[in-house]
PDB file of N, CA and C in Angstrom:
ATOM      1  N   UNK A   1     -50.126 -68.148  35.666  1.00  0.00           N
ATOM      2  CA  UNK A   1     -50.725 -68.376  34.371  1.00  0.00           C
ATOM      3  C   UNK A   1     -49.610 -68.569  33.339  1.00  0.00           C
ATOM      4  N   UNK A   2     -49.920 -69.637  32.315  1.00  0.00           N
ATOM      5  CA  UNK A   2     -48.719 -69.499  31.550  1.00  0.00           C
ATOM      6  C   UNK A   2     -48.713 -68.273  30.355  1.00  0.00           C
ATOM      7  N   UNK A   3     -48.079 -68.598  29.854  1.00  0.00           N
ATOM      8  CA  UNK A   3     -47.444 -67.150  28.668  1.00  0.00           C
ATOM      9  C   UNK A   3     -48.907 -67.468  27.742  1.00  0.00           C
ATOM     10  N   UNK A   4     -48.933 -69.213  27.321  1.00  0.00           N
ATOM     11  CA  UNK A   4     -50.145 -69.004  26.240  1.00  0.00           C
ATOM     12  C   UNK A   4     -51.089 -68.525  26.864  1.00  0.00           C
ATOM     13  N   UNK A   5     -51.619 -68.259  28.043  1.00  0.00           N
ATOM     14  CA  UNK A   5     -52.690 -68.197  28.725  1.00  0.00           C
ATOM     15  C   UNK A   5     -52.879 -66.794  28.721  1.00  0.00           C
ATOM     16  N   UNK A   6     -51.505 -66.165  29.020  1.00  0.00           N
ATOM     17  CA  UNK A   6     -51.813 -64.655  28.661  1.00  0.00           C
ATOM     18  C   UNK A   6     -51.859 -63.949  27.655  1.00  0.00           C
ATOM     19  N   UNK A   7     -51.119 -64.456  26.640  1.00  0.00           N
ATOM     20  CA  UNK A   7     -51.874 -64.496  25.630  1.00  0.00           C
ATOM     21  C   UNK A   7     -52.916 -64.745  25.013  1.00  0.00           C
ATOM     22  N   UNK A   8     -53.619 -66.025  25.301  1.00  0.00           N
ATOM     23  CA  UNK A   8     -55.057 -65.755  24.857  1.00  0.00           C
ATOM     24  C   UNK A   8     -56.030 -64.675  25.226  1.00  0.00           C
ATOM     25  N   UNK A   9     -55.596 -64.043  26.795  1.00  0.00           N
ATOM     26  CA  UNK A   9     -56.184 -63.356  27.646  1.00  0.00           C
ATOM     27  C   UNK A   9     -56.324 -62.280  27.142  1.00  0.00           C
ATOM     28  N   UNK A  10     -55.369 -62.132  26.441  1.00  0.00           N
ATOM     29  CA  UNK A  10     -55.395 -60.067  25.360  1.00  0.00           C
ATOM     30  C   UNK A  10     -54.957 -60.376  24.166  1.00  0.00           C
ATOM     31  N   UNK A  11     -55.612 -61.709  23.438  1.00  0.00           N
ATOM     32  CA  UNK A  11     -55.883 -61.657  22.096  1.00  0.00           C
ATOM     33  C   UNK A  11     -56.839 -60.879  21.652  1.00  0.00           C
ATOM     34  N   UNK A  12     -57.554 -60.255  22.318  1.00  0.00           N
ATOM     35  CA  UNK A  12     -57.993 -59.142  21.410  1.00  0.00           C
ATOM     36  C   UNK A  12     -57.010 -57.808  21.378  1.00  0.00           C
ATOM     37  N   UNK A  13     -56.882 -57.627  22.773  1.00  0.00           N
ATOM     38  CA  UNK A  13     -55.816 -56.382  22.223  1.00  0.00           C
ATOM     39  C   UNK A  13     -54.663 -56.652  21.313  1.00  0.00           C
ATOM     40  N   UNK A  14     -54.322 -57.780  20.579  1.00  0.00           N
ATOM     41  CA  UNK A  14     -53.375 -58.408  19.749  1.00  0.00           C
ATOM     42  C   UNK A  14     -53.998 -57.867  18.364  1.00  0.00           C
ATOM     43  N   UNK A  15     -55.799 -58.271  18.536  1.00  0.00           N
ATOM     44  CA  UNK A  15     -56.620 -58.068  16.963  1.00  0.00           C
ATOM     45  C   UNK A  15     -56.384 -56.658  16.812  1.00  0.00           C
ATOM     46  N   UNK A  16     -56.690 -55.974  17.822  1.00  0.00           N
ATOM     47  CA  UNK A  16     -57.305 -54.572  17.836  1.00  0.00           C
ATOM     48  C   UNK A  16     -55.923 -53.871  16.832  1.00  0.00           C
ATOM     49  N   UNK A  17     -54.314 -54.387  16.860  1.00  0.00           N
ATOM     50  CA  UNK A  17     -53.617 -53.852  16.292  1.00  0.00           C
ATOM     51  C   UNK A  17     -52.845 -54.564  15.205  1.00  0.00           C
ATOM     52  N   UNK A  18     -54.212 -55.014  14.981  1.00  0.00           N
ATOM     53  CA  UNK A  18     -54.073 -55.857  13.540  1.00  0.00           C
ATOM     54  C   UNK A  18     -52.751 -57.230  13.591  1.00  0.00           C
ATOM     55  N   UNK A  19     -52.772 -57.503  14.730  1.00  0.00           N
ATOM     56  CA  UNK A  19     -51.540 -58.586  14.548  1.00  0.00           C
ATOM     57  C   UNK A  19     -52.067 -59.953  14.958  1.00  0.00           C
ATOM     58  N   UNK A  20     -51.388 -60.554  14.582  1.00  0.00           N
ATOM     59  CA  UNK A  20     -51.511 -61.937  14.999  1.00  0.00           C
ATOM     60  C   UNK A  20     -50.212 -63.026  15.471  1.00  0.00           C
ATOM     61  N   UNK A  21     -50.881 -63.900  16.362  1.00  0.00           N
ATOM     62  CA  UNK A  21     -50.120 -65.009  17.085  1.00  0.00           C
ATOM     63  C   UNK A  21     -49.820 -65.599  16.336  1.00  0.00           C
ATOM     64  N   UNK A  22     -48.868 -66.842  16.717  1.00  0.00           N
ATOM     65  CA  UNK A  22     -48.464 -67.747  16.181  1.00  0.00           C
ATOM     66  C   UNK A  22     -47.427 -68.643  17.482  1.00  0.00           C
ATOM     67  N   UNK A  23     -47.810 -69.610  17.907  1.00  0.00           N
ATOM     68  CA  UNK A  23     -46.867 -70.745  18.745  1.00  0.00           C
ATOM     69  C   UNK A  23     -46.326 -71.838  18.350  1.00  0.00           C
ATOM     70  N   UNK A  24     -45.528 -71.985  18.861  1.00  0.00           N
ATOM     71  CA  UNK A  24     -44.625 -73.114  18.030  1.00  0.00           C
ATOM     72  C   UNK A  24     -43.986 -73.645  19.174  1.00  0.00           C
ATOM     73  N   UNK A  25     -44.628 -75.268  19.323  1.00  0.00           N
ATOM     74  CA  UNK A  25     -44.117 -76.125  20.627  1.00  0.00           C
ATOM     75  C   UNK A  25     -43.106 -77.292  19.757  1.00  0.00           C
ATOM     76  N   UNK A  26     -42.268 -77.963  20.722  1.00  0.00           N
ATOM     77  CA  UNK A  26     -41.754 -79.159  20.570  1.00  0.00           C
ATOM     78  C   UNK A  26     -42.827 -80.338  21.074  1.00  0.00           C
ATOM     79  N   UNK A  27     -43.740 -80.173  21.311  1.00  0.00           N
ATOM     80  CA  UNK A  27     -44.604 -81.112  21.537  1.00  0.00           C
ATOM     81  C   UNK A  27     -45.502 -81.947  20.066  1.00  0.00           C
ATOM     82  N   UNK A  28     -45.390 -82.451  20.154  1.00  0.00           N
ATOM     83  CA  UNK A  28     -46.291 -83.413  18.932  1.00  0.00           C
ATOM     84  C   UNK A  28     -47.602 -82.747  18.841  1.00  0.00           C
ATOM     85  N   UNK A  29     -48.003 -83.262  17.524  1.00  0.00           N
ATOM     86  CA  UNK A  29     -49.374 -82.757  16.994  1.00  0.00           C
ATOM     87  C   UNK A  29     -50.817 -82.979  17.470  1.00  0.00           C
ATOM     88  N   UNK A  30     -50.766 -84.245  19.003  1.00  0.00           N
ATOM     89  CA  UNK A  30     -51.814 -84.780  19.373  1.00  0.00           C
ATOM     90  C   UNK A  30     -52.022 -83.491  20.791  1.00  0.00           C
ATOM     91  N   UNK A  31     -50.233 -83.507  21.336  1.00  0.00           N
ATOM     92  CA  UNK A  31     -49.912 -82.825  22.450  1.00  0.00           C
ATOM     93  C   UNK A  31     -50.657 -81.081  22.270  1.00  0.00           C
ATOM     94  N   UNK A  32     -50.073 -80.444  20.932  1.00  0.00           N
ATOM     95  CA  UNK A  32     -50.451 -79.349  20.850  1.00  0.00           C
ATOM     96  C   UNK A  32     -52.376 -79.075  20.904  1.00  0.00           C
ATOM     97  N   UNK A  33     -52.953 -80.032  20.385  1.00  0.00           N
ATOM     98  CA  UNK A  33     -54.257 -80.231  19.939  1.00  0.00           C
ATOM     99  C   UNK A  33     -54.992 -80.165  21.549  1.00  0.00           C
ATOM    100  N   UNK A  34     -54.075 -81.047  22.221  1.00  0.00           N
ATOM    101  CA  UNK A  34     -54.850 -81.083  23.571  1.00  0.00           C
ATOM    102  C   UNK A  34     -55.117 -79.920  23.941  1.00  0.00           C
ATOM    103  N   UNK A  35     -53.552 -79.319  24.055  1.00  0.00           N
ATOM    104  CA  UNK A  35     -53.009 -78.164  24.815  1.00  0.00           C
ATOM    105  C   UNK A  35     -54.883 -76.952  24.346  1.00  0.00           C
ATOM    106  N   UNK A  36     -54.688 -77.228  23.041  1.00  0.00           N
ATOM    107  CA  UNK A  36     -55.263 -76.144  22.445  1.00  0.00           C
ATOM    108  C   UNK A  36     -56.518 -76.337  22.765  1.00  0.00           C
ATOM    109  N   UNK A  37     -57.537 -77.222  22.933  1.00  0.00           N
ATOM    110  CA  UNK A  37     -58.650 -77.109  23.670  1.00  0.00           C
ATOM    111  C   UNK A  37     -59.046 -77.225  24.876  1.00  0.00           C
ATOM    112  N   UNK A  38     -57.870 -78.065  25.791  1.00  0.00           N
ATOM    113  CA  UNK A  38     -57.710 -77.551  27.349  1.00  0.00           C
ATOM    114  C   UNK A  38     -57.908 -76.337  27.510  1.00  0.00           C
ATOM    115  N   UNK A  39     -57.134 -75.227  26.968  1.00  0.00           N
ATOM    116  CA  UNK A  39     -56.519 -73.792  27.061  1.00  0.00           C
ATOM    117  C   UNK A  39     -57.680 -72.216  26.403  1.00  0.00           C
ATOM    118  N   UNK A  40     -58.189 -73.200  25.091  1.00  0.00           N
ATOM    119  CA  UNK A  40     -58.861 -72.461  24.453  1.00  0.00           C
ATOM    120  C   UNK A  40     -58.296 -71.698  23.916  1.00  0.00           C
ATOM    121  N   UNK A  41     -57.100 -71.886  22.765  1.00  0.00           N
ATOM    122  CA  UNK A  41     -56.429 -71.328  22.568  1.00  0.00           C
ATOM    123  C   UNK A  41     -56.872 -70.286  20.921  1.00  0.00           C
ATOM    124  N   UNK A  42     -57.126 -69.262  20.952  1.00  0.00           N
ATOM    125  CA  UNK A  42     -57.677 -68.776  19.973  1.00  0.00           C
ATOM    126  C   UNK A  42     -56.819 -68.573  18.476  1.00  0.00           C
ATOM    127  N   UNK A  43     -55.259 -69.021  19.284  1.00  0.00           N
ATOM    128  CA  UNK A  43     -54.358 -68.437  17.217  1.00  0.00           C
ATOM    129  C   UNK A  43     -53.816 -70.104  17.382  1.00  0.00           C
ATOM    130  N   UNK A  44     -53.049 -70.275  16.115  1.00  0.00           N
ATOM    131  CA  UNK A  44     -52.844 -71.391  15.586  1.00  0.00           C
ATOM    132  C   UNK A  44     -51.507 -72.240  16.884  1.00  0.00           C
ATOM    133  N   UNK A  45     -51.483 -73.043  17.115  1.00  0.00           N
ATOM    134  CA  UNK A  45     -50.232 -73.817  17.826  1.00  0.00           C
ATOM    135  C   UNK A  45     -49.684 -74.952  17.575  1.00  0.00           C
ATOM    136  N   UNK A  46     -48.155 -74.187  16.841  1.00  0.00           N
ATOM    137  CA  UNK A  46     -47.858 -75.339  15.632  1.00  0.00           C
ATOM    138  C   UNK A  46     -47.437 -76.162  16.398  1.00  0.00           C
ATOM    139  N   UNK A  47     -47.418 -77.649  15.837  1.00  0.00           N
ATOM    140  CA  UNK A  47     -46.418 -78.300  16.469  1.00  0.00           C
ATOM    141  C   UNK A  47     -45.008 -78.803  15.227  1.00  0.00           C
ATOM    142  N   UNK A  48     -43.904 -78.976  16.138  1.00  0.00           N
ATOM    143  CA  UNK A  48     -42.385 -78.833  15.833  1.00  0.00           C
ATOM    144  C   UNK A  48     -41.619 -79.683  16.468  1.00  0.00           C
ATOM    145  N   UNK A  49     -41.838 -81.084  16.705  1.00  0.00           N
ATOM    146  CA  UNK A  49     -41.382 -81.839  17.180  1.00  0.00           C
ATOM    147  C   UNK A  49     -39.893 -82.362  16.458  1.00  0.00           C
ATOM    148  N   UNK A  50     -39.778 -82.234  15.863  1.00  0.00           N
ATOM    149  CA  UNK A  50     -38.500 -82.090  14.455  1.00  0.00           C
ATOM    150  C   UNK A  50     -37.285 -80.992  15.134  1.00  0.00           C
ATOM    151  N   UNK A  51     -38.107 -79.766  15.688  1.00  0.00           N
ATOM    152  CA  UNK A  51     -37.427 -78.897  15.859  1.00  0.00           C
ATOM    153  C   UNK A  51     -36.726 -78.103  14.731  1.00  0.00           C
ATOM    154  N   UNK A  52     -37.433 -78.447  13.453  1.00  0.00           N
ATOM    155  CA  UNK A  52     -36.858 -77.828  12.191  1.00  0.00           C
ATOM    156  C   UNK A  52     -36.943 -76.432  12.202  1.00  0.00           C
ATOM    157  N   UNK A  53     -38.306 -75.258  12.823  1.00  0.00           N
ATOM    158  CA  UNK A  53     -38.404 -74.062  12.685  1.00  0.00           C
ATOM    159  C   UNK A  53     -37.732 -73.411  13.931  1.00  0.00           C
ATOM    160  N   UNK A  54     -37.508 -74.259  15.011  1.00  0.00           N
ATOM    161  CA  UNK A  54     -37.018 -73.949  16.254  1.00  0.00           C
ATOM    162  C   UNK A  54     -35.294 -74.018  16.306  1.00  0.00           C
ATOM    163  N   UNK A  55     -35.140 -74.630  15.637  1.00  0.00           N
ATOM    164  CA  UNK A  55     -33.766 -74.415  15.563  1.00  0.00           C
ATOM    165  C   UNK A  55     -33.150 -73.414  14.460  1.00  0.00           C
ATOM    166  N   UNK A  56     -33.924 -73.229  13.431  1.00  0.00           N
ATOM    167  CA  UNK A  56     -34.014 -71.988  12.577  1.00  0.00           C
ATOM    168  C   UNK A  56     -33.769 -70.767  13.189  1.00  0.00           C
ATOM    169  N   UNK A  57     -34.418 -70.232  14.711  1.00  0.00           N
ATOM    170  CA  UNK A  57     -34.931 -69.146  15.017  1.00  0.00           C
ATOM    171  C   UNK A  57     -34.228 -69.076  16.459  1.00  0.00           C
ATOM    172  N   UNK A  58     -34.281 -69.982  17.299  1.00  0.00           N
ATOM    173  CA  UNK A  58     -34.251 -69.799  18.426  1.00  0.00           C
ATOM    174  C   UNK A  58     -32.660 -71.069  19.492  1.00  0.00           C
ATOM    175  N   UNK A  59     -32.844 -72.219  18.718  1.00  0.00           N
ATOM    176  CA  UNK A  59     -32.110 -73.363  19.011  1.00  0.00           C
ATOM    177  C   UNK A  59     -33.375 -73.923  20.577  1.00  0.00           C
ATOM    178  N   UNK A  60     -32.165 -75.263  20.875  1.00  0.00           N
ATOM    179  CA  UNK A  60     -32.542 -75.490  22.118  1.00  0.00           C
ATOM    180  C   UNK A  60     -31.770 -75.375  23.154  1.00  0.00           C
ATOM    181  N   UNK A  61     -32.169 -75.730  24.250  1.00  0.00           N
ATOM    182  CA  UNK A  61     -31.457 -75.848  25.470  1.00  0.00           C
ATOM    183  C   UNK A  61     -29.947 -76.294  25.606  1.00  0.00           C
ATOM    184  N   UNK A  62     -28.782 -76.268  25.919  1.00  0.00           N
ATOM    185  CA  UNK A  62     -27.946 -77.523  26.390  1.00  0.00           C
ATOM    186  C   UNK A  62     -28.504 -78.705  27.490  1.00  0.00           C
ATOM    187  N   UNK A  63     -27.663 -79.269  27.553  1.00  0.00           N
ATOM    188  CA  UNK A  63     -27.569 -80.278  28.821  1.00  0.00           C
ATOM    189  C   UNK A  63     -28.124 -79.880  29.821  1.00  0.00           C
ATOM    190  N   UNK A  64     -28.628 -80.322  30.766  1.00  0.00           N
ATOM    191  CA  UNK A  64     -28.991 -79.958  32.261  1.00  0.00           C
ATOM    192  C   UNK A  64     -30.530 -80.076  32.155  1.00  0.00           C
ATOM    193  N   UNK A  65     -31.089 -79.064  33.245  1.00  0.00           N
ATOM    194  CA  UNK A  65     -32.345 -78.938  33.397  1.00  0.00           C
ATOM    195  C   UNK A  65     -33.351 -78.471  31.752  1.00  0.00           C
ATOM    196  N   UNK A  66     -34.172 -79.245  31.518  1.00  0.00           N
ATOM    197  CA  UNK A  66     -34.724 -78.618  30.862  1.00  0.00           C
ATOM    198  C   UNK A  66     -34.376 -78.825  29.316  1.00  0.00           C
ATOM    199  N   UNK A  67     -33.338 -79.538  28.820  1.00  0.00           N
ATOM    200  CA  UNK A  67     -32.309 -79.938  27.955  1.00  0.00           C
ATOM    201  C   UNK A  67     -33.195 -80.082  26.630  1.00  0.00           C
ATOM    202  N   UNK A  68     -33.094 -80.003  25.682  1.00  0.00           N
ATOM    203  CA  UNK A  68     -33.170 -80.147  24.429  1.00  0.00           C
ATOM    204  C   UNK A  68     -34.852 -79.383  24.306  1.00  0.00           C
ATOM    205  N   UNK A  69     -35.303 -78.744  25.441  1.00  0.00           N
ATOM    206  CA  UNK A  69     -36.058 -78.192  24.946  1.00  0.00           C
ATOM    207  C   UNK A  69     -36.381 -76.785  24.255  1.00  0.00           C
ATOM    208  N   UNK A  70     -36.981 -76.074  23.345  1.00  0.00           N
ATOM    209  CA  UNK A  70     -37.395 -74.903  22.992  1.00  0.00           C
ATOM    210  C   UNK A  70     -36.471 -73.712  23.631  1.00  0.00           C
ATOM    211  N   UNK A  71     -35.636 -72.894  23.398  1.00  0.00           N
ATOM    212  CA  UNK A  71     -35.729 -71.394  24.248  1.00  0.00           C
ATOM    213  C   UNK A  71     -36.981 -71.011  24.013  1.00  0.00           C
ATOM    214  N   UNK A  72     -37.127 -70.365  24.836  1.00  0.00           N
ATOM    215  CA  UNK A  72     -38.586 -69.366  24.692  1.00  0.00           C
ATOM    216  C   UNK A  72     -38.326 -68.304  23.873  1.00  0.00           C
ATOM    217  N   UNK A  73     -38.349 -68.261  22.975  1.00  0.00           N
ATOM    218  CA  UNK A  73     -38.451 -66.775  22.290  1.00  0.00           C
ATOM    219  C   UNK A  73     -39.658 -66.094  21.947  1.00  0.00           C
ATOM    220  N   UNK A  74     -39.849 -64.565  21.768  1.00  0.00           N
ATOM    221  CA  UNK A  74     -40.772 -63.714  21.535  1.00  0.00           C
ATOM    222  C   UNK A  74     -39.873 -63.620  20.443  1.00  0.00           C
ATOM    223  N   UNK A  75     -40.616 -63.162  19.382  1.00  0.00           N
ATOM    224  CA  UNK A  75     -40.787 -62.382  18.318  1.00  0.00           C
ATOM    225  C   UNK A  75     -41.794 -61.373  17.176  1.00  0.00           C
ATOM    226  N   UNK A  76     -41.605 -60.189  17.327  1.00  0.00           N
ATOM    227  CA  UNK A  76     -42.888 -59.427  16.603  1.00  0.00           C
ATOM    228  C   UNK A  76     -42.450 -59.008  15.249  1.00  0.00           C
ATOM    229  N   UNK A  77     -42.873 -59.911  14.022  1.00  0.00           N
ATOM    230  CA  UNK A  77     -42.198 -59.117  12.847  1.00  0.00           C
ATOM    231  C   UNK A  77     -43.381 -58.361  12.125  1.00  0.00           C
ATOM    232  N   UNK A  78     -42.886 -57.593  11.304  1.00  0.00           N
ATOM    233  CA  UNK A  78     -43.617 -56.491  10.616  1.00  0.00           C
ATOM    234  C   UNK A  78     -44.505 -56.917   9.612  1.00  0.00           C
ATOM    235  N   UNK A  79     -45.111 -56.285   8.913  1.00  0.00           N
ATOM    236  CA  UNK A  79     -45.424 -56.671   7.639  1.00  0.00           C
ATOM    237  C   UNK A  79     -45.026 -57.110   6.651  1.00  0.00           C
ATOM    238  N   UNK A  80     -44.049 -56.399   6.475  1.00  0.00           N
ATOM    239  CA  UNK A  80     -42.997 -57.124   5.624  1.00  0.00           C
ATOM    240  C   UNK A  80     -42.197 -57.892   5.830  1.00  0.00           C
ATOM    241  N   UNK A  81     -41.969 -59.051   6.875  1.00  0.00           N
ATOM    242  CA  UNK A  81     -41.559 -60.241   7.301  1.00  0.00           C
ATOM    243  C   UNK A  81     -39.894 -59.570   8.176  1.00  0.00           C
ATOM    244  N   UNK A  82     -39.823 -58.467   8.503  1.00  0.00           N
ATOM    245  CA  UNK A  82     -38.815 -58.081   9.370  1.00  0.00           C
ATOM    246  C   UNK A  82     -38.980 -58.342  10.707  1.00  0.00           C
ATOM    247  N   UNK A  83     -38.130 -58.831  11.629  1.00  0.00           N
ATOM    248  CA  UNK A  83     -38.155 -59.169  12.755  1.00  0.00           C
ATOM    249  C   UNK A  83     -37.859 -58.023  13.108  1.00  0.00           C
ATOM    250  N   UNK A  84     -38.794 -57.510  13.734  1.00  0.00           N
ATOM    251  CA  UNK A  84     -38.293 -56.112  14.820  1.00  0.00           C
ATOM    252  C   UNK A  84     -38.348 -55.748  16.242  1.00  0.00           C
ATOM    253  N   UNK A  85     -38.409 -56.887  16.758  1.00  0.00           N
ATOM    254  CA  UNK A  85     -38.491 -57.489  18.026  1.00  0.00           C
ATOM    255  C   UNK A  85     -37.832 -58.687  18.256  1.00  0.00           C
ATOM    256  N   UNK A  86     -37.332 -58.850  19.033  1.00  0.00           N
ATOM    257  CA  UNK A  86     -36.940 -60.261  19.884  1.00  0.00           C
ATOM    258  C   UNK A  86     -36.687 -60.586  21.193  1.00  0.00           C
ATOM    259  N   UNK A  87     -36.943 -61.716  22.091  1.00  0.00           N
ATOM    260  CA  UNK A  87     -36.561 -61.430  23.204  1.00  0.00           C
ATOM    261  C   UNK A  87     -36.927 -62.827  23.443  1.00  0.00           C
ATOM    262  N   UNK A  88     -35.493 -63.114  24.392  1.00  0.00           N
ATOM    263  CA  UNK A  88     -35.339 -64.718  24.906  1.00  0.00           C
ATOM    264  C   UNK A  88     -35.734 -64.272  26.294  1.00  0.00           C
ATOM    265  N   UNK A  89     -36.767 -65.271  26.721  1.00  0.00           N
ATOM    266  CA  UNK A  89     -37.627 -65.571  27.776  1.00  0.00           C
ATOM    267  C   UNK A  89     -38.749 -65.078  27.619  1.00  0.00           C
ATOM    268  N   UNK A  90     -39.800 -65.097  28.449  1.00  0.00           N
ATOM    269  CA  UNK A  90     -41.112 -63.929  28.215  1.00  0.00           C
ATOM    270  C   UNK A  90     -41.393 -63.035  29.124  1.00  0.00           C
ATOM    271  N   UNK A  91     -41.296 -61.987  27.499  1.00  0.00           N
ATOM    272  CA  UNK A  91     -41.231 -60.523  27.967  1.00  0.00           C
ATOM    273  C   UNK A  91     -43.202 -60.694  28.805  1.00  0.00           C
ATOM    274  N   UNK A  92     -43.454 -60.088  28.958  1.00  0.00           N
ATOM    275  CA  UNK A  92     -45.090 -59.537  29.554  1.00  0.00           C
ATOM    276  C   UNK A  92     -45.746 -59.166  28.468  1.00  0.00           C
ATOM    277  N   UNK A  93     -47.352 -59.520  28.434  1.00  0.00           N
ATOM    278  CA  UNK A  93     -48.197 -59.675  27.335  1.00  0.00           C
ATOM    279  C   UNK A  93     -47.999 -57.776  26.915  1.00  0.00           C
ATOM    280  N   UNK A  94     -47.842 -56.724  28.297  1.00  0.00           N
ATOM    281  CA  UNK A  94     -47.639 -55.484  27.874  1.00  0.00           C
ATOM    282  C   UNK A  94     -46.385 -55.250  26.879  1.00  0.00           C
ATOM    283  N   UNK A  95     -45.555 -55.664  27.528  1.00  0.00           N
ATOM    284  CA  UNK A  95     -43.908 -55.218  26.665  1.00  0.00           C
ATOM    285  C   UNK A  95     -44.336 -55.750  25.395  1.00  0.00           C
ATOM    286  N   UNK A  96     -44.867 -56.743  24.612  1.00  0.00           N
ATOM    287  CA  UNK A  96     -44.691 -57.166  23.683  1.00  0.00           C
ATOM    288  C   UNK A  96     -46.160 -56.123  22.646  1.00  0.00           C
ATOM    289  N   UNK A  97     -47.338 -55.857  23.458  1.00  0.00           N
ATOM    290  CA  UNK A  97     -47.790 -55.018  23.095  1.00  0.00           C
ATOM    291  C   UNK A  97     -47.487 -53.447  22.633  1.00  0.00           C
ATOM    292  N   UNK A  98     -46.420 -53.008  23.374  1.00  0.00           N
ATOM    293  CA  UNK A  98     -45.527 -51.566  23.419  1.00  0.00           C
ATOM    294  C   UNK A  98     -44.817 -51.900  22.041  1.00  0.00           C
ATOM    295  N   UNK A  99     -44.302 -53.015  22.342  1.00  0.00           N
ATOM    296  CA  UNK A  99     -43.621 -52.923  20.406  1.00  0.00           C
ATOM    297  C   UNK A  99     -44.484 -53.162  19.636  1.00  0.00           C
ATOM    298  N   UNK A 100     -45.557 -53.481  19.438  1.00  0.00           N
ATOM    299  CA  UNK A 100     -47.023 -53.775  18.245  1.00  0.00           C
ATOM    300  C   UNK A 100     -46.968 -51.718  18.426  1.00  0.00           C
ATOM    301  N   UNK A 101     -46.827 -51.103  19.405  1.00  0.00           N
ATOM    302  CA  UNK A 101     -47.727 -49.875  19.136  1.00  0.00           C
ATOM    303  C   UNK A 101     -46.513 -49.567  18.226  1.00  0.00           C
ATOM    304  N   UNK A 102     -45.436 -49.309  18.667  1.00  0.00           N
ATOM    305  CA  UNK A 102     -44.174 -48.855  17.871  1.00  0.00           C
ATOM    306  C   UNK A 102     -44.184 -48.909  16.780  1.00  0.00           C
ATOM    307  N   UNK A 103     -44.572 -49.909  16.074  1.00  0.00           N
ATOM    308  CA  UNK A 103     -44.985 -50.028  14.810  1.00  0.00           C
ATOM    309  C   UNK A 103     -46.179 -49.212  13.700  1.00  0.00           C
ATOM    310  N   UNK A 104     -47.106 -48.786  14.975  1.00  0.00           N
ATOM    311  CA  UNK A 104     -48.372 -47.648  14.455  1.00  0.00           C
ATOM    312  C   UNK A 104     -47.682 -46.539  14.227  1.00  0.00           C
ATOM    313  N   UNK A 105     -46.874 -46.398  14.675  1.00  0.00           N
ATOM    314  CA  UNK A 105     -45.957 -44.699  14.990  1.00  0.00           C
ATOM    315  C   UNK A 105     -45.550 -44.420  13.328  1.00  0.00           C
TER     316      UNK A 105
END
């Protein structure tokens, strides 16, 4: 299953702690649209074909396999727009949930 997939899968346990998604592809705006009703995707999936917010946050690939596309990054920021999480590749819909609780504490 992919990452969005598991994510949609425990978007509620996402609501339940008051947070919300947000995706951000290098795919175009027709690409993401598909994606998003193929998938049923319940939070917003930007598209970033520019790579303007992706290179802000995360960059892309080098050369080789896979090249100029997206790193995968996780990120969980706070309320107050602090990143207090990060993690290149994907962590598990749990790990990323364990830091949403961290935040109740």
């Amino acid at each position: 299953m992919t990452q969005l997939g598991q994510l949609r899968d425990a978007y509620a346990d996402f609501q339940a702690r008051d947070a919300e998604i947000l995706a951000i592809s290098t795919d175009d705006a027709a690409t993401c649209q598909s994606l998003d009703a193929e998938e049923g995707i319940p939070f917003p999936l930007l598209s970033d074909p520019g790579k303007n917010i992706i290179n802000q946050y995360t960059g892309v690939k080098p050369a080789g396999v896979g090249a100029n596309a997206a790193n995968v990054t996780t990120f969980v920021v706070d309320q107050n727009g602090r990143i207090v999480y990060a993690c290149t590749g994907r962590p598990t819909t749990e790990e990323v949930l364990a830091e949403l609780d961290k935040l109740q504490d």
